[in-house]
PDB file of N, CA and C in Angstrom:
ATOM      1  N   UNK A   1     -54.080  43.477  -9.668  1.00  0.00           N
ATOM      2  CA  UNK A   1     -53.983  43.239 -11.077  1.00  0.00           C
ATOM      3  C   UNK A   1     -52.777  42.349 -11.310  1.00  0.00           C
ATOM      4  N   UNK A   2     -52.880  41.077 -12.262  1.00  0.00           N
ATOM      5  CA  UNK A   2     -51.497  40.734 -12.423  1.00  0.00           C
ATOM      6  C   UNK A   2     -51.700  40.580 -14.173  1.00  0.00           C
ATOM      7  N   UNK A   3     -50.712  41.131 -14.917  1.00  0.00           N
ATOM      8  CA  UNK A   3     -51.101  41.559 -15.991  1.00  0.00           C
ATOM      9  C   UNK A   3     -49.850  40.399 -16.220  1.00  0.00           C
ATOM     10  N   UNK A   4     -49.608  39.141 -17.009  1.00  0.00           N
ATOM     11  CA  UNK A   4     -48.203  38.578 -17.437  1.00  0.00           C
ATOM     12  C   UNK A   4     -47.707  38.415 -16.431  1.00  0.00           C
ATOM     13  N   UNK A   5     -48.035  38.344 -14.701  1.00  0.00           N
ATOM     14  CA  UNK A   5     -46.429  38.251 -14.121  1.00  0.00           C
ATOM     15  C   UNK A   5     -46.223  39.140 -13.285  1.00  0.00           C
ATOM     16  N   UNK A   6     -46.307  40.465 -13.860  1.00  0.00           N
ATOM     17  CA  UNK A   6     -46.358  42.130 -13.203  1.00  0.00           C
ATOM     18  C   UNK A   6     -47.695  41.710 -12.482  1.00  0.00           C
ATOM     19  N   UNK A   7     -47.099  42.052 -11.115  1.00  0.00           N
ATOM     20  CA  UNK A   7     -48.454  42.235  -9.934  1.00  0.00           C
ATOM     21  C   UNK A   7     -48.522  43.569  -9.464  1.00  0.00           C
ATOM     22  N   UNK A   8     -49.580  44.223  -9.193  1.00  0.00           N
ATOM     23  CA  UNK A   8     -49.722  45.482  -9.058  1.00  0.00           C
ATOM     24  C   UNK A   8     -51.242  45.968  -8.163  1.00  0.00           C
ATOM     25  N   UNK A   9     -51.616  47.144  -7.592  1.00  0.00           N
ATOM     26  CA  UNK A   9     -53.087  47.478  -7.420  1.00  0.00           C
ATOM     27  C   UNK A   9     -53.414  48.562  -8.142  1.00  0.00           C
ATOM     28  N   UNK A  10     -54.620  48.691  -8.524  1.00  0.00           N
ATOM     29  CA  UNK A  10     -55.355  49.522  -9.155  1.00  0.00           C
ATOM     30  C   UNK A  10     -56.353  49.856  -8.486  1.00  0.00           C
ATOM     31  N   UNK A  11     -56.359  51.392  -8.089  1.00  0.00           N
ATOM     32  CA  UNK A  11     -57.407  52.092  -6.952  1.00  0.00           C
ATOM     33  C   UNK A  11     -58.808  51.636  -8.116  1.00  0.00           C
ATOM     34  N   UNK A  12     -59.820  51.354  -7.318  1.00  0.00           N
ATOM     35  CA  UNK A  12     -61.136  51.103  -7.907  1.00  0.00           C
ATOM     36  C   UNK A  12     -61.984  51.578  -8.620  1.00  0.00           C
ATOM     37  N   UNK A  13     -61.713  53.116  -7.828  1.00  0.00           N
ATOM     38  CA  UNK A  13     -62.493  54.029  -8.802  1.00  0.00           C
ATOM     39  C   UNK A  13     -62.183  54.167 -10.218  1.00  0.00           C
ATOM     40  N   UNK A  14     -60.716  54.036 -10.604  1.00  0.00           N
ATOM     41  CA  UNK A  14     -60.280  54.061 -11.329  1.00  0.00           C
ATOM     42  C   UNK A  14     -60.410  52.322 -12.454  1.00  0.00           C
ATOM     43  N   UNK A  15     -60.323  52.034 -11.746  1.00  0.00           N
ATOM     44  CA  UNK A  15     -60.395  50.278 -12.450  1.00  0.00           C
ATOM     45  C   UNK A  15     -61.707  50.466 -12.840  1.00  0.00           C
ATOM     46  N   UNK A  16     -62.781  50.838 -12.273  1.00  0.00           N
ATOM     47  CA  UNK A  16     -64.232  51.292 -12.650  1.00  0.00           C
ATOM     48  C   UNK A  16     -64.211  51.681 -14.061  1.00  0.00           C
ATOM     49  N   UNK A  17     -63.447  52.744 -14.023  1.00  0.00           N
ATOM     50  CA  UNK A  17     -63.911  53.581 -14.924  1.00  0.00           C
ATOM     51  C   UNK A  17     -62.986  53.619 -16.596  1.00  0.00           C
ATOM     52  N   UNK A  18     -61.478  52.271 -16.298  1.00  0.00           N
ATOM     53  CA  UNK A  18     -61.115  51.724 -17.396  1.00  0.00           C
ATOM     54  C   UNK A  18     -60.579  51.338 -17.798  1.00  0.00           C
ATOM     55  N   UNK A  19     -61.553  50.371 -16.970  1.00  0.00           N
ATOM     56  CA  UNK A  19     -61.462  48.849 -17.522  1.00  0.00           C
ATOM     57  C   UNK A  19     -62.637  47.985 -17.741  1.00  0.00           C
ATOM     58  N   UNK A  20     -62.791  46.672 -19.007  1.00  0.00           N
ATOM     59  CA  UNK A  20     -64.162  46.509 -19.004  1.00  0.00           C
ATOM     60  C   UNK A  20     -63.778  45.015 -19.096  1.00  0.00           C
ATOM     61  N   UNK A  21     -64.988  44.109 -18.497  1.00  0.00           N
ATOM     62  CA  UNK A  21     -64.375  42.995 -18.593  1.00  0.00           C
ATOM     63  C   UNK A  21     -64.651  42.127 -19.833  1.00  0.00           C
ATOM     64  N   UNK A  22     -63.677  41.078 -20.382  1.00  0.00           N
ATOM     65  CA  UNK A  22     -63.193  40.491 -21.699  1.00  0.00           C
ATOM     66  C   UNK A  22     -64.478  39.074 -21.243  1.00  0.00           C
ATOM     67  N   UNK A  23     -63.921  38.509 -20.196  1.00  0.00           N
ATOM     68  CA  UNK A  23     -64.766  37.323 -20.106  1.00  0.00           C
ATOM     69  C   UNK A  23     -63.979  37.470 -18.422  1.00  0.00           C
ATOM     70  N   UNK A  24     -65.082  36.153 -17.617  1.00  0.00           N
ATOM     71  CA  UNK A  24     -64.477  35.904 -16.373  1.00  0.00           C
ATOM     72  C   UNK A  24     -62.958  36.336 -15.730  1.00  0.00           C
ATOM     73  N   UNK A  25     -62.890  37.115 -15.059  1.00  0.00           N
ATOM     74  CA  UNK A  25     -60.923  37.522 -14.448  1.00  0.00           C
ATOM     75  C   UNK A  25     -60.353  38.057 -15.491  1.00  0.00           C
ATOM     76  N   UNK A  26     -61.352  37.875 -16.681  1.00  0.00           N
ATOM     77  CA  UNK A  26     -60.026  38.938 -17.281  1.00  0.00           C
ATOM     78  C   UNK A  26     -60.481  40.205 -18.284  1.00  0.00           C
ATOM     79  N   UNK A  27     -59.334  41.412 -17.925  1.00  0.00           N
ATOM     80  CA  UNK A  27     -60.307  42.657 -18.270  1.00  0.00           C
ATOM     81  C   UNK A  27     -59.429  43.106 -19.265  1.00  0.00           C
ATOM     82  N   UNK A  28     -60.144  44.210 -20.098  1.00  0.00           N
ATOM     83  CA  UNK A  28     -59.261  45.203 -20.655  1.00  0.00           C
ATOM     84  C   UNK A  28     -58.890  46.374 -20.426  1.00  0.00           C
ATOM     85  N   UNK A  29     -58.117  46.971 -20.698  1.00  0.00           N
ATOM     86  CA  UNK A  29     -58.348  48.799 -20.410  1.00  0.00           C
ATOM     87  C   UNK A  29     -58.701  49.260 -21.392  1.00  0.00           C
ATOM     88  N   UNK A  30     -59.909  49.750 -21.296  1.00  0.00           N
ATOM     89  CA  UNK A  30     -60.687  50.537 -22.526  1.00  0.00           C
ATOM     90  C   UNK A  30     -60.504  52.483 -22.972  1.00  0.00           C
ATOM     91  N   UNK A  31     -60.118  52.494 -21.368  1.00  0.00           N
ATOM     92  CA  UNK A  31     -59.772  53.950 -21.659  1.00  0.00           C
ATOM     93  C   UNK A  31     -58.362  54.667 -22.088  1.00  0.00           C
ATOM     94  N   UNK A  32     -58.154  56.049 -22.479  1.00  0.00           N
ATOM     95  CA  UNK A  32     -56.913  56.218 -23.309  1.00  0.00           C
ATOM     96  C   UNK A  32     -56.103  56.756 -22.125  1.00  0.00           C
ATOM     97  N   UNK A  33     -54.995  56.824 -22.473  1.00  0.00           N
ATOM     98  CA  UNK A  33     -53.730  57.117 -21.673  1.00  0.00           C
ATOM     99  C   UNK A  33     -52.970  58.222 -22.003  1.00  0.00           C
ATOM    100  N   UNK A  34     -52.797  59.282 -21.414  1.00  0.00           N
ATOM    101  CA  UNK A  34     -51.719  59.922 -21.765  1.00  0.00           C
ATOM    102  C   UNK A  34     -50.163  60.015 -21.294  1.00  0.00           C
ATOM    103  N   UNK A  35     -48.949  59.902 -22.024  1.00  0.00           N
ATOM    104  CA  UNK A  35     -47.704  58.942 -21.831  1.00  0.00           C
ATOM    105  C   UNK A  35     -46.499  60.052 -21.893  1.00  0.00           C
ATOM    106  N   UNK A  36     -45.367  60.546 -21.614  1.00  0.00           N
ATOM    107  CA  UNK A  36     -44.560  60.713 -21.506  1.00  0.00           C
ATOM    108  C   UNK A  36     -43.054  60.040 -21.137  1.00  0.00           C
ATOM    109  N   UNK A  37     -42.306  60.032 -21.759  1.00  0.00           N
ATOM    110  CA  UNK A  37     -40.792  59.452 -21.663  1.00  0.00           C
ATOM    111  C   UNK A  37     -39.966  60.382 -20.413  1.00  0.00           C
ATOM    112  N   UNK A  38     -40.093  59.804 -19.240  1.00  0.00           N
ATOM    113  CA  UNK A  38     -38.857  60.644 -18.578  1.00  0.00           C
ATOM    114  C   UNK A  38     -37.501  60.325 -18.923  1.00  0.00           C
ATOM    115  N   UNK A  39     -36.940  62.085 -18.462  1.00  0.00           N
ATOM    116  CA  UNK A  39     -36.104  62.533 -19.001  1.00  0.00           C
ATOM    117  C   UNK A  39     -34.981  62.026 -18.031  1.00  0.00           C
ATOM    118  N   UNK A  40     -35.040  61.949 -17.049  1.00  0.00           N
ATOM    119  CA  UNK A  40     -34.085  61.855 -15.654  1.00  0.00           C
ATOM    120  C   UNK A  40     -35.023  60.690 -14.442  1.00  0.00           C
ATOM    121  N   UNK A  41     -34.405  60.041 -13.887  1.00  0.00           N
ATOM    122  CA  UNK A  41     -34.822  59.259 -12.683  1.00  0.00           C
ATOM    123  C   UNK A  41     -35.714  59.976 -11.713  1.00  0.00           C
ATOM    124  N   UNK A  42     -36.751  59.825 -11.219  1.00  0.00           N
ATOM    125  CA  UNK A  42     -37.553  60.135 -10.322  1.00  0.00           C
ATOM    126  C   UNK A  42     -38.517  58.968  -8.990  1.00  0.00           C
ATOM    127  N   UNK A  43     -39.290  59.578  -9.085  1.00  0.00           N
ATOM    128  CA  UNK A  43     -40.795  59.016  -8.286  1.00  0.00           C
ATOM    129  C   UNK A  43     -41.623  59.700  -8.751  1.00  0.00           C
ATOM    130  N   UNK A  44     -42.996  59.476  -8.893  1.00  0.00           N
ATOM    131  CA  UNK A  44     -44.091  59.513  -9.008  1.00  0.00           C
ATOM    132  C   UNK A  44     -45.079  58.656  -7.992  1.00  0.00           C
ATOM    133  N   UNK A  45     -45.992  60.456  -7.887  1.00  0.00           N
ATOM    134  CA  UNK A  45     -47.324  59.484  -6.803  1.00  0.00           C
ATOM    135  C   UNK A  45     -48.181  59.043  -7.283  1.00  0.00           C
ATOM    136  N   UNK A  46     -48.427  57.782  -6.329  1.00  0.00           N
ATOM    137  CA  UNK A  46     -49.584  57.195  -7.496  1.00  0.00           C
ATOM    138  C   UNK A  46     -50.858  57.158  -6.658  1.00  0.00           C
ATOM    139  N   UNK A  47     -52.499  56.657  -6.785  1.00  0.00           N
ATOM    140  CA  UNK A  47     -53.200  56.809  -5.880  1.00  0.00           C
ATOM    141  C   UNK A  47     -53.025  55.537  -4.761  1.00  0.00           C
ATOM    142  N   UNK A  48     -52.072  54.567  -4.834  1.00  0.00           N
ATOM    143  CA  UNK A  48     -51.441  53.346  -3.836  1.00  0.00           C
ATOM    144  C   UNK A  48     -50.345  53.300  -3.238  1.00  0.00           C
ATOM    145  N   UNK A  49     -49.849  54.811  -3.625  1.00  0.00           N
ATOM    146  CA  UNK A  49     -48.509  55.349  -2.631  1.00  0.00           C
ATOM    147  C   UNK A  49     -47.477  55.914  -3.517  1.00  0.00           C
ATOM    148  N   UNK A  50     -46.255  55.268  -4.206  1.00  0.00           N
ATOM    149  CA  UNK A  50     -45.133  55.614  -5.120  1.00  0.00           C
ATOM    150  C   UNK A  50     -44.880  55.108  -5.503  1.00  0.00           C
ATOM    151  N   UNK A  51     -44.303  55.367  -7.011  1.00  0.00           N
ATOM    152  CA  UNK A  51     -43.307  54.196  -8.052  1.00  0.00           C
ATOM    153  C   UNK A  51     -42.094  54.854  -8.085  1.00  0.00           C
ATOM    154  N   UNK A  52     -41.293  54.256  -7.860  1.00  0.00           N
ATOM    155  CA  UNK A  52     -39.772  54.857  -8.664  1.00  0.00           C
ATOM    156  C   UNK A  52     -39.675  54.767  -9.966  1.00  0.00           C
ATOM    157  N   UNK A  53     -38.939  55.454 -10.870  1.00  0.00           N
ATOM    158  CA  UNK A  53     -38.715  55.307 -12.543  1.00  0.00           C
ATOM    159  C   UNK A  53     -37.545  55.783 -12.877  1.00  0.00           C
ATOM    160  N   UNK A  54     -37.113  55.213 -13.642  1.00  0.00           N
ATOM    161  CA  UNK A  54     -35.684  55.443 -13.864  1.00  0.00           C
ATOM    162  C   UNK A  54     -35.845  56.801 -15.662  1.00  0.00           C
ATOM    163  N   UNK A  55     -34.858  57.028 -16.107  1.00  0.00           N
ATOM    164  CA  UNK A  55     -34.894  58.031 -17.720  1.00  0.00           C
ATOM    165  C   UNK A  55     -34.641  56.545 -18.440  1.00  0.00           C
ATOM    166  N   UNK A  56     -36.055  57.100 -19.437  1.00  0.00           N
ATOM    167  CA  UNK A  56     -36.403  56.140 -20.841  1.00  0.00           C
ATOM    168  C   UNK A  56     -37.358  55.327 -19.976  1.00  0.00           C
ATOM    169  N   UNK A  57     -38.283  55.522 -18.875  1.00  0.00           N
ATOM    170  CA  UNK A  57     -39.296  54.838 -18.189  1.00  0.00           C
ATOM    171  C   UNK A  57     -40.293  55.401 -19.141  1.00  0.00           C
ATOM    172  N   UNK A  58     -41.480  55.175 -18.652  1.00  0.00           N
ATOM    173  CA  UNK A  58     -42.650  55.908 -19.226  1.00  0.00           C
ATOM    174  C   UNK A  58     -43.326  56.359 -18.422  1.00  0.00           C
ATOM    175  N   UNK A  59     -43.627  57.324 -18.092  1.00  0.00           N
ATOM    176  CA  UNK A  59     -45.108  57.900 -16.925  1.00  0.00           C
ATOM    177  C   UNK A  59     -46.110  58.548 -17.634  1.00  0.00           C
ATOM    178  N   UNK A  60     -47.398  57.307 -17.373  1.00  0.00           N
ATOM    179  CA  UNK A  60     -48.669  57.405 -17.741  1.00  0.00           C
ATOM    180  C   UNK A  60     -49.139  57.659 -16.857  1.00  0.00           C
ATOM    181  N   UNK A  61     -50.411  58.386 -17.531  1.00  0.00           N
ATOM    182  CA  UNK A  61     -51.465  59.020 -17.070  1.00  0.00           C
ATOM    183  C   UNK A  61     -52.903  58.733 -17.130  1.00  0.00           C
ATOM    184  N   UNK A  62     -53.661  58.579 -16.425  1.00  0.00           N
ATOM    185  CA  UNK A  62     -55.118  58.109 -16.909  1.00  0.00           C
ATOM    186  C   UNK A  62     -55.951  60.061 -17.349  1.00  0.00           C
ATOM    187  N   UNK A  63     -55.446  60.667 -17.011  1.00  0.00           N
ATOM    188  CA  UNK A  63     -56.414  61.984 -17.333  1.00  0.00           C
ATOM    189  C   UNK A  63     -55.282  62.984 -17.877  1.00  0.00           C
ATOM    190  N   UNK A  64     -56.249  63.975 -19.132  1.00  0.00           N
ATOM    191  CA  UNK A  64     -54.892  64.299 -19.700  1.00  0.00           C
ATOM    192  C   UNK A  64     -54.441  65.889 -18.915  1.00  0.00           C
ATOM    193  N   UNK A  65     -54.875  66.073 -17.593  1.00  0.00           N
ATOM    194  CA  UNK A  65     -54.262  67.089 -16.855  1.00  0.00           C
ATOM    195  C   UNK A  65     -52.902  66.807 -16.069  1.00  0.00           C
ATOM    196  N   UNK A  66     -52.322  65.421 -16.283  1.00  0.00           N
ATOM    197  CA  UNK A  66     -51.285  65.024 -15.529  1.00  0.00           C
ATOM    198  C   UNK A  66     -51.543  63.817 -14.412  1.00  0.00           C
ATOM    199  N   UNK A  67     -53.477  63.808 -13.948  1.00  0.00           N
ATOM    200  CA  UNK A  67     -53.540  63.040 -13.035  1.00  0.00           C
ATOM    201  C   UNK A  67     -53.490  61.753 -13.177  1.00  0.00           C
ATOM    202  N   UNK A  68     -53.623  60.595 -11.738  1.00  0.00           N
ATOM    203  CA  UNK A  68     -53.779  59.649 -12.194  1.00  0.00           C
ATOM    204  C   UNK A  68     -53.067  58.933 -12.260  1.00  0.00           C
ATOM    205  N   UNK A  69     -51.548  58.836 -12.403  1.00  0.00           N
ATOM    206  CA  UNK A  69     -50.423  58.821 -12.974  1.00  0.00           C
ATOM    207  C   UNK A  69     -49.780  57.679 -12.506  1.00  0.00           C
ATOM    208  N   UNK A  70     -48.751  57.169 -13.160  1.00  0.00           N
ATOM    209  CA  UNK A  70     -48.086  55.818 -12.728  1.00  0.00           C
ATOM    210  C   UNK A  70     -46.709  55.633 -13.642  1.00  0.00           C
ATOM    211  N   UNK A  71     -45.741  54.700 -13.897  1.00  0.00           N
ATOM    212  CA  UNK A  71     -44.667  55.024 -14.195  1.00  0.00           C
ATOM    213  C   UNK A  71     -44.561  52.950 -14.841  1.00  0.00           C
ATOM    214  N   UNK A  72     -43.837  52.774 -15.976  1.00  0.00           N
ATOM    215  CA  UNK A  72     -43.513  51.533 -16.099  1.00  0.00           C
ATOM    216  C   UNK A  72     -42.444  51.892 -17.417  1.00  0.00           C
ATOM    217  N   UNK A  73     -41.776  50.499 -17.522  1.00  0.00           N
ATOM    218  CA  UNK A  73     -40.594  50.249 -18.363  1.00  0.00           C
ATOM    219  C   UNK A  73     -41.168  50.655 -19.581  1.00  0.00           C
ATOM    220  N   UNK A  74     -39.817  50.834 -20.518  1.00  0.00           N
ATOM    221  CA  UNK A  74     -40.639  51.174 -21.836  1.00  0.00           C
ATOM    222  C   UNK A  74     -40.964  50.013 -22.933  1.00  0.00           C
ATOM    223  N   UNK A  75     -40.254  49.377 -22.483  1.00  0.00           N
ATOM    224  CA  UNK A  75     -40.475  47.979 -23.498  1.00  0.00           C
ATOM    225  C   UNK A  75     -42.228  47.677 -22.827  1.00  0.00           C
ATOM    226  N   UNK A  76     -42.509  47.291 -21.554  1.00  0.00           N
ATOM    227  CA  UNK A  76     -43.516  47.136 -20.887  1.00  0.00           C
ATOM    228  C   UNK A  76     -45.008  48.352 -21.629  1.00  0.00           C
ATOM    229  N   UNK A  77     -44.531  49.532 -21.669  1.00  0.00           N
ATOM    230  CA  UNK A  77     -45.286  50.657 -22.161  1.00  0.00           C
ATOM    231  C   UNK A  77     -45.708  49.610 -23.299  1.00  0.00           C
ATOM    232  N   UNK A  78     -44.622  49.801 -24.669  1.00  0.00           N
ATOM    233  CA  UNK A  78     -44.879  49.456 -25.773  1.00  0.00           C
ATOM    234  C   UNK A  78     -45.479  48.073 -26.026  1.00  0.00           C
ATOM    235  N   UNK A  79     -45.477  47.693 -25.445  1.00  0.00           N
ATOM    236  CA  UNK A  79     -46.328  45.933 -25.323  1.00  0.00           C
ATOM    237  C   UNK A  79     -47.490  45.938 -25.143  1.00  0.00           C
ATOM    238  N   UNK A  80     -48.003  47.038 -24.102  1.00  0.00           N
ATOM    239  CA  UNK A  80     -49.213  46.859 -23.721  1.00  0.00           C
ATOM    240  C   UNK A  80     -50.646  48.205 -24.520  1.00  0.00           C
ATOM    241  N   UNK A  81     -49.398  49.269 -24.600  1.00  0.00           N
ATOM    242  CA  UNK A  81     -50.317  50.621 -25.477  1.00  0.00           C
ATOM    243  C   UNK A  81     -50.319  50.862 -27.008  1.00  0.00           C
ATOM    244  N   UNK A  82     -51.255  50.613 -27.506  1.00  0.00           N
ATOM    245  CA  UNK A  82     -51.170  51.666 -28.907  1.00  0.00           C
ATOM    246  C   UNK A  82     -50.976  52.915 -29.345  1.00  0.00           C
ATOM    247  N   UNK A  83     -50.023  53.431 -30.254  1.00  0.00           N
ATOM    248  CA  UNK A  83     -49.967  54.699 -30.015  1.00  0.00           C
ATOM    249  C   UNK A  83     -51.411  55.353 -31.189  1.00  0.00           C
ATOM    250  N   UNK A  84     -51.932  56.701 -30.499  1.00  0.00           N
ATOM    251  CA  UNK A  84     -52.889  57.308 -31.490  1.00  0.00           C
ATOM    252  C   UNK A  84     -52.087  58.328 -32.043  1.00  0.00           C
ATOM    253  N   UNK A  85     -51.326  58.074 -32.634  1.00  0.00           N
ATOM    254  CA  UNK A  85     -50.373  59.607 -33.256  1.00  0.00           C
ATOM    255  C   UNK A  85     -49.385  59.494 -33.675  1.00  0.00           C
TER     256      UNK A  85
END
């Protein structure tokens, strides 16, 4: 995936299931996210190995049991998600 610049992978099954495509190479994410602000510096596993995240990161979620999960800046969060709430 290179979304702006940010290069990244997205396990398939998951890209399957949401994301839909806009026109030729380029897609959207159609499905919802569930988001949290960490509190303290960590890692998170992701299904392509680990992200590091620093406090005031964001770790999203594609399922709202926690799974799925991935970690990005918050300015980055807010650029790319709408909030429903």
């Amino acid at each position: 995936m290179d979304n702006q610049g940010d290069v990244y992978t997205i396990d398939g099954k998951t890209f399957e299931r949401t994301y839909q495509i806009v026109s030729p190479g380029l897609y959207e994410k159609i499905a919802p996210v569930w988001a949290e602000v960490a509190a303290e510096p960590g890692t998170i596993q992701t299904k392509e190995g680990s992200t590091a995240y620093l406090a005031g990161d964001y770790l999203v979620f594609n399922a709202p049991d926690r799974t799925d999960g991935y970690a990005m800046k918050a300015e980055t969060f807010r650029q790319l998600y709408e909030s429903d709430g």
